[in-house]
N, C-alpha and C. Protein backbone atom coordinates (compact mmCIF):
# COMPACT_ATOMS: atom_id res chain seq x y z
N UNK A 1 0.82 -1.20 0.00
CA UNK A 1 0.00 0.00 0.00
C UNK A 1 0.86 1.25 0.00
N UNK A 2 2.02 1.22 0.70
CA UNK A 2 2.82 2.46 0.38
C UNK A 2 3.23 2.78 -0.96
N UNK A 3 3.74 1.77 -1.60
CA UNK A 3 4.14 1.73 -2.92
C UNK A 3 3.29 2.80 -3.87
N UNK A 4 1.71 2.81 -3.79
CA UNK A 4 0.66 2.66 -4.43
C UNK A 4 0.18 4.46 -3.41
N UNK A 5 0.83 4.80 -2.87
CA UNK A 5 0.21 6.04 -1.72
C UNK A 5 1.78 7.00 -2.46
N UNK A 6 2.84 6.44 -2.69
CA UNK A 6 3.93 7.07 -3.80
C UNK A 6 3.74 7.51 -4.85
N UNK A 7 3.17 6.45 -5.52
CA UNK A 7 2.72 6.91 -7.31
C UNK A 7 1.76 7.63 -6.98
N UNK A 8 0.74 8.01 -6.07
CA UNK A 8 -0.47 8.49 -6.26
C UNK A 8 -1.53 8.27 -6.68
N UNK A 9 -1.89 6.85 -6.57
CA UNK A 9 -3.37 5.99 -6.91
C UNK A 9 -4.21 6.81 -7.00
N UNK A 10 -4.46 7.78 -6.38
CA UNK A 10 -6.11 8.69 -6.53
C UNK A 10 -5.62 9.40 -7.52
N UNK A 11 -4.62 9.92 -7.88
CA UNK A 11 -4.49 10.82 -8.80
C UNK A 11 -4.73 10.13 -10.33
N UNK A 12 -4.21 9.11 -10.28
CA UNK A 12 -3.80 8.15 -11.55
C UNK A 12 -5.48 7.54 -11.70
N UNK A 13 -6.20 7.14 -10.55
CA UNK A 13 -7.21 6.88 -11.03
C UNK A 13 -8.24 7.37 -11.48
N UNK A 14 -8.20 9.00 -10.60
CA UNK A 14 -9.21 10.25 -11.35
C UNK A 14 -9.09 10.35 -12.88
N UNK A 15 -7.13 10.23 -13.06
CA UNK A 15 -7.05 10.28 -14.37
C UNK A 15 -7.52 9.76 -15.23
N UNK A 16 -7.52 8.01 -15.17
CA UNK A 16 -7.94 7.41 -15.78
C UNK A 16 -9.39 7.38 -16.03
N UNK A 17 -10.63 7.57 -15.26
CA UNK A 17 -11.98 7.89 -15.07
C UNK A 17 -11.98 8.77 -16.02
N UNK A 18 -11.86 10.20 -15.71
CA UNK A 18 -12.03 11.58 -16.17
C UNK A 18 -11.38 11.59 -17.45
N UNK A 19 -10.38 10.98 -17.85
CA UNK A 19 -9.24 11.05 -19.31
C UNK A 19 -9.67 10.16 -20.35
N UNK A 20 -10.00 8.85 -20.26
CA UNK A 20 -9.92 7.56 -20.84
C UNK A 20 -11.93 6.93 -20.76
N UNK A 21 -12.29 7.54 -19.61
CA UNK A 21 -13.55 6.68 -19.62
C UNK A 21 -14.59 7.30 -19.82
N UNK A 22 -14.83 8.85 -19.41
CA UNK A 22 -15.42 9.66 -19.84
C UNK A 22 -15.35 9.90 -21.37
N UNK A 23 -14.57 10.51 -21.91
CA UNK A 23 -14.56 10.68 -23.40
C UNK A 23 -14.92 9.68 -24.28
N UNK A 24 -14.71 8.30 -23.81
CA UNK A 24 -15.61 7.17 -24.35
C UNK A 24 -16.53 7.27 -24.56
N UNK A 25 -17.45 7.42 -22.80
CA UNK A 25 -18.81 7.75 -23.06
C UNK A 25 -19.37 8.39 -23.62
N UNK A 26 -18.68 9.76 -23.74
CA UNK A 26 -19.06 11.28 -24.51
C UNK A 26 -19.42 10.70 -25.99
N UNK A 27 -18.08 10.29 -26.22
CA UNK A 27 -18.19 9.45 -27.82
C UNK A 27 -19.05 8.55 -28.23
N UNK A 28 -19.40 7.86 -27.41
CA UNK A 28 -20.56 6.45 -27.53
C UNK A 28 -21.77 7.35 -27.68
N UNK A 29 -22.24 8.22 -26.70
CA UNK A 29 -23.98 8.67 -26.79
C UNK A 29 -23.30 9.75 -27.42
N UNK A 30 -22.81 10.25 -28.35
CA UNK A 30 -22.88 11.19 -29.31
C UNK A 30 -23.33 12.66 -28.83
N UNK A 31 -22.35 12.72 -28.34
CA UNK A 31 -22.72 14.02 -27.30
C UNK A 31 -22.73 15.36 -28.66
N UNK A 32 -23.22 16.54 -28.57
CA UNK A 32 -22.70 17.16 -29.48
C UNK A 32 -21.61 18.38 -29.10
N UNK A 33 -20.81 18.41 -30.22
CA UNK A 33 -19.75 19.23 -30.22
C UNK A 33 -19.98 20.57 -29.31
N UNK A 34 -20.87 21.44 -29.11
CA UNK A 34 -20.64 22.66 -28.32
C UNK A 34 -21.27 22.28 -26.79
N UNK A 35 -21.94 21.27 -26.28
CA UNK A 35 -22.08 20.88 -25.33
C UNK A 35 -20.70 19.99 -24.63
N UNK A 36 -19.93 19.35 -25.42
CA UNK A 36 -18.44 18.57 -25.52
C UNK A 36 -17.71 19.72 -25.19
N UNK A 37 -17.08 20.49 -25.76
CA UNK A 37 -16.61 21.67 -25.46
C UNK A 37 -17.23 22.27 -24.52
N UNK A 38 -18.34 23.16 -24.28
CA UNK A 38 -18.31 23.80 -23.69
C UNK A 38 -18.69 23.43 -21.72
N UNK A 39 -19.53 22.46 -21.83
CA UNK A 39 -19.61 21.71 -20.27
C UNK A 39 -18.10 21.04 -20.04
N UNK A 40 -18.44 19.95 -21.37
CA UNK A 40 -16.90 19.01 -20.53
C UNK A 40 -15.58 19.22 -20.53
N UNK A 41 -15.20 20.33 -21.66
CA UNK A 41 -13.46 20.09 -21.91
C UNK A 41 -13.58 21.38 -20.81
N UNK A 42 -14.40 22.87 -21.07
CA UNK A 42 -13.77 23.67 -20.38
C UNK A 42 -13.90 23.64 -19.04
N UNK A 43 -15.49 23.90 -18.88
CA UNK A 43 -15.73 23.98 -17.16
C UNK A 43 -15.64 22.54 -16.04
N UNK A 44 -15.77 21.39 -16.82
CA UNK A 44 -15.37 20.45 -16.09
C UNK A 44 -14.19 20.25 -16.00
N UNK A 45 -13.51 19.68 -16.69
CA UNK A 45 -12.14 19.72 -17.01
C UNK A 45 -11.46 20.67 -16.48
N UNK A 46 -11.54 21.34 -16.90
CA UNK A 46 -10.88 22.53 -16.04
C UNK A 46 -10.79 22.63 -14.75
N UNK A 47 -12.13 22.45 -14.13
CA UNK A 47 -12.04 22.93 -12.84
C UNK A 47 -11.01 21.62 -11.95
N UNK A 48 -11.15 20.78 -12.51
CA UNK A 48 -10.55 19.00 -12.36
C UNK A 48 -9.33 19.49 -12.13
N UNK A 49 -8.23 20.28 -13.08
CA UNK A 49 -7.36 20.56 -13.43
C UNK A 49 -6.62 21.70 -12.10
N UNK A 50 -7.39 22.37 -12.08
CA UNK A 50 -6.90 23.34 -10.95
C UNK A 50 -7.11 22.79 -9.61
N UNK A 51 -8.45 21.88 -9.11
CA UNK A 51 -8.29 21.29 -8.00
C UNK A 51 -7.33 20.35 -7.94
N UNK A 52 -7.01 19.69 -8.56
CA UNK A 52 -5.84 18.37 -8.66
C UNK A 52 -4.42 19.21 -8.22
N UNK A 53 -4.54 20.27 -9.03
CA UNK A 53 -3.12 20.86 -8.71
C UNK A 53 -3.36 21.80 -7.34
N UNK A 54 -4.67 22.20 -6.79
CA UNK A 54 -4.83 22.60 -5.48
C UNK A 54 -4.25 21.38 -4.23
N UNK A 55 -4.79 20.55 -4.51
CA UNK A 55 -4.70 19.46 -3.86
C UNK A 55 -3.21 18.34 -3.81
N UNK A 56 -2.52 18.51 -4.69
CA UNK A 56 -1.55 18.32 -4.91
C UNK A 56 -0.03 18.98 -3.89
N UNK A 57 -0.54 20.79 -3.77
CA UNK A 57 0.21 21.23 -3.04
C UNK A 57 -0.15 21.41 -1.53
N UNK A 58 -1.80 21.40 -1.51
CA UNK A 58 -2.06 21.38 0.06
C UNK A 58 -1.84 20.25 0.92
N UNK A 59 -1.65 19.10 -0.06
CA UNK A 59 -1.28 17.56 0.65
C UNK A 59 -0.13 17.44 0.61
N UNK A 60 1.33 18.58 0.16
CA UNK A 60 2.69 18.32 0.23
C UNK A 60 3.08 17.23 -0.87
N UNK A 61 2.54 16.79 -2.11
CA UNK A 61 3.09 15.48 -2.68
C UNK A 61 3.83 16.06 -3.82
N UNK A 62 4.42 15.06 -4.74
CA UNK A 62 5.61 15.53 -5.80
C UNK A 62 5.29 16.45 -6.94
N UNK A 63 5.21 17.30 -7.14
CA UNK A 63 5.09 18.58 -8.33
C UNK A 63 4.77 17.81 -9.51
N UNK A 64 5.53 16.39 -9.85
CA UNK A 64 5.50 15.81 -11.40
C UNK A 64 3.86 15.13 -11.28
N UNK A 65 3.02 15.16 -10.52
CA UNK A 65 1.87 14.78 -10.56
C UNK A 65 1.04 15.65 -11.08
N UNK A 66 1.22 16.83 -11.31
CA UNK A 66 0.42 17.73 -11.82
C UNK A 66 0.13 17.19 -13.35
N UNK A 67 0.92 16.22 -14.09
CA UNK A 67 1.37 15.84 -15.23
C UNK A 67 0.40 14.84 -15.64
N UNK A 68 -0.33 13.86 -14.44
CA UNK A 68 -0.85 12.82 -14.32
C UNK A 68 -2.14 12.97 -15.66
N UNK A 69 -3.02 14.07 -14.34
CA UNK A 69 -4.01 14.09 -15.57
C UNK A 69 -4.14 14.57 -16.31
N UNK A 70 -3.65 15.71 -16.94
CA UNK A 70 -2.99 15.53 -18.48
C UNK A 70 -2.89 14.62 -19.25
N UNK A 71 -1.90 13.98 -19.23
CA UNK A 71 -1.17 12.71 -19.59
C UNK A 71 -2.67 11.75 -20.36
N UNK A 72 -3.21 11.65 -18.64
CA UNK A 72 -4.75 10.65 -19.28
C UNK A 72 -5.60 11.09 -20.01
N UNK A 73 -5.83 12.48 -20.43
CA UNK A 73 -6.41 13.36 -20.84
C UNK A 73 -6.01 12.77 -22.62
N UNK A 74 -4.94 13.58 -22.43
CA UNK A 74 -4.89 13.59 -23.56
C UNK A 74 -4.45 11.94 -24.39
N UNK A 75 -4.60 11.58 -23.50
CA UNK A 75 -4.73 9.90 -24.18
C UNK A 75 -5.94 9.34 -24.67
N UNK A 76 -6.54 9.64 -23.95
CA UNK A 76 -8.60 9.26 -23.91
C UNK A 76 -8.40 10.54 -25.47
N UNK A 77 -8.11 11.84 -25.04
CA UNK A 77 -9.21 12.61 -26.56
C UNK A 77 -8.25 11.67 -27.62
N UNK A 78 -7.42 11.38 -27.65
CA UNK A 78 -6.14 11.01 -28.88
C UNK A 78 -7.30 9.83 -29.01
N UNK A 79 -7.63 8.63 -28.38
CA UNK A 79 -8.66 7.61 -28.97
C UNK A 79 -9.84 8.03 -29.01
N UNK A 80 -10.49 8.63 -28.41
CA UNK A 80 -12.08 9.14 -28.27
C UNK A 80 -12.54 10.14 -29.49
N UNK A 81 -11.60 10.88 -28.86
CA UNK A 81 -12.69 12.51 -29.11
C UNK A 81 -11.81 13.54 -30.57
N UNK A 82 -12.52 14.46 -31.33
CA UNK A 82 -11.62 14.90 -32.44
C UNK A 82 -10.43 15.29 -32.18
N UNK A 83 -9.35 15.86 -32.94
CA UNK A 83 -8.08 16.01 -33.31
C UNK A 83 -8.33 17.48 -32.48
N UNK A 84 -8.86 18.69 -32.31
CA UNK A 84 -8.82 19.64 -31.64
C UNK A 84 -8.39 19.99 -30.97
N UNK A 85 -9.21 18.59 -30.02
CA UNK A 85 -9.55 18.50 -28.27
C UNK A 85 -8.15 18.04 -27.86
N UNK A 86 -7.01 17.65 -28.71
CA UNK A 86 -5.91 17.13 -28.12
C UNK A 86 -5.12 18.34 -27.35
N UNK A 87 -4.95 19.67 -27.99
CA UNK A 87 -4.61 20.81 -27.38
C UNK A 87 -5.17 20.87 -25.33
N UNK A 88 -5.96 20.47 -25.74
CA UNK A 88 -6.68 21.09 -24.19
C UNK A 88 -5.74 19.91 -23.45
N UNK A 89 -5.05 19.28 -23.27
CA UNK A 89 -4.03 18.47 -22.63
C UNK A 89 -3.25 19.83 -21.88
N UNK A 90 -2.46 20.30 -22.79
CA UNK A 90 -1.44 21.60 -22.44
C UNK A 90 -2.59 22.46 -21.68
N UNK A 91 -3.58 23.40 -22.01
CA UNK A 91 -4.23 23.89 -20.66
C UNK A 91 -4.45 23.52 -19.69
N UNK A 92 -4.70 22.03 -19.64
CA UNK A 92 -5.18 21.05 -18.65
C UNK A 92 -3.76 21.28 -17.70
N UNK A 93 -2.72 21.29 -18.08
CA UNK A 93 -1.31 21.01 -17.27
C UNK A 93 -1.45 22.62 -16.92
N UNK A 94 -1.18 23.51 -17.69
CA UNK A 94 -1.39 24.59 -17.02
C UNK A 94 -2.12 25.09 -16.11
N UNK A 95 -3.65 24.91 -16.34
CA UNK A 95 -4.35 25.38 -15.36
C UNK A 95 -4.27 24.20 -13.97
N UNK A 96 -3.49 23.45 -14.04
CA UNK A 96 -3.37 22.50 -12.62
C UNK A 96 -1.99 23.23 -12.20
N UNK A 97 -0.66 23.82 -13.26
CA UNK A 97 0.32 24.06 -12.49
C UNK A 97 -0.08 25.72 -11.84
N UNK A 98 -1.32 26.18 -12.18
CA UNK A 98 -1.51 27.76 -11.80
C UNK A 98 -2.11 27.35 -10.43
N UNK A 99 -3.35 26.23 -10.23
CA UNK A 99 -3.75 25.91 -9.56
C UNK A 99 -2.40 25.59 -7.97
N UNK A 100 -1.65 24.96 -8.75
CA UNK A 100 -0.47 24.91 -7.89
C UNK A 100 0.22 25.88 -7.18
N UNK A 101 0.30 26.48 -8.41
CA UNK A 101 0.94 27.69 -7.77
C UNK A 101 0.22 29.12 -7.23
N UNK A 102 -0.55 28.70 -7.42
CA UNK A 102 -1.91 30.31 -6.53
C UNK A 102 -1.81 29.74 -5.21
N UNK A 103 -1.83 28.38 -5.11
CA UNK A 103 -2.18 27.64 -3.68
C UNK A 103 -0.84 28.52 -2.77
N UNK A 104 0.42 27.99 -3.39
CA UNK A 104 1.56 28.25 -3.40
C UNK A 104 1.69 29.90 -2.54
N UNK A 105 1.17 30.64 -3.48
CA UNK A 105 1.55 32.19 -3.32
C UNK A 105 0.32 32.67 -2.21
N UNK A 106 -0.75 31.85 -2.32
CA UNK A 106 -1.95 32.15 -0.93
C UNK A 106 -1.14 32.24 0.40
N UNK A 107 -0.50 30.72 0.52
CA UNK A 107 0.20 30.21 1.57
C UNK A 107 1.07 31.30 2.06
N UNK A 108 1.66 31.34 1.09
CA UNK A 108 3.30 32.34 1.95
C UNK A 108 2.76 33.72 1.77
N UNK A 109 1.30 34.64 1.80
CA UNK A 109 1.07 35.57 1.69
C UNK A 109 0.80 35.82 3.18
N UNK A 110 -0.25 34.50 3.52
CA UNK A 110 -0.68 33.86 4.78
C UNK A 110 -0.04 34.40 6.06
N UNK A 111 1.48 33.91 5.59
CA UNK A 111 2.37 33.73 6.99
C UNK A 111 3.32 34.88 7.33
């Protein structure tokens, strides 16, 4: 169980859910394109993106996790979802490393 509390199991598995299994679904019931975009890549996704990286620094764990869901992200749209949606990977990392780092600059404003 430590092994598995290292890599970050919750992180890797949100990823996998939210990156790989969602966009399936999206794809299977034929979701349409401005509801795809506009509920799931930006405001869900997104917000995914900045809490992960909130949570990331308020729990003290390794910075390269911010990478995680990304990573799954853009693996799921690469099989799922159009050629577009692959971009939103790179926001996805960004808005988790801002998420990171606002947490970051709250903290030491704090003290």
């Amino acid at each position: 169980m430590a092994f598995l509390e290292r890599m970050g199991w919750r992180y890797w598995g949100l990823g996998l859910v939210m990156g790989l299994i969602v966009p399936a679904v999206l794809a299977w019931i034929s979701i349409g394109p401005v509801w795809r975009f506009g509920l799931f890549l930006v405001l869900i996704n997104g917000g995914i993106a900045v809490a992960t990286g909130r949570m990331i620094y308020q729990r003290t764990q390794p910075g390269w996790w911010l990478v995680i869901w990304p990573l799954c992200y853009l693996v799921g749209a690469y099989l799922f979802l159009p050629q577009y949606t692959w971009y939103f990977a790179v926001v996805y990392l960004c808005l988790a490393y801002l998420g990171y780092g606002l947490t970051q600059t709250k903290k030491i404003s704090e003290s």
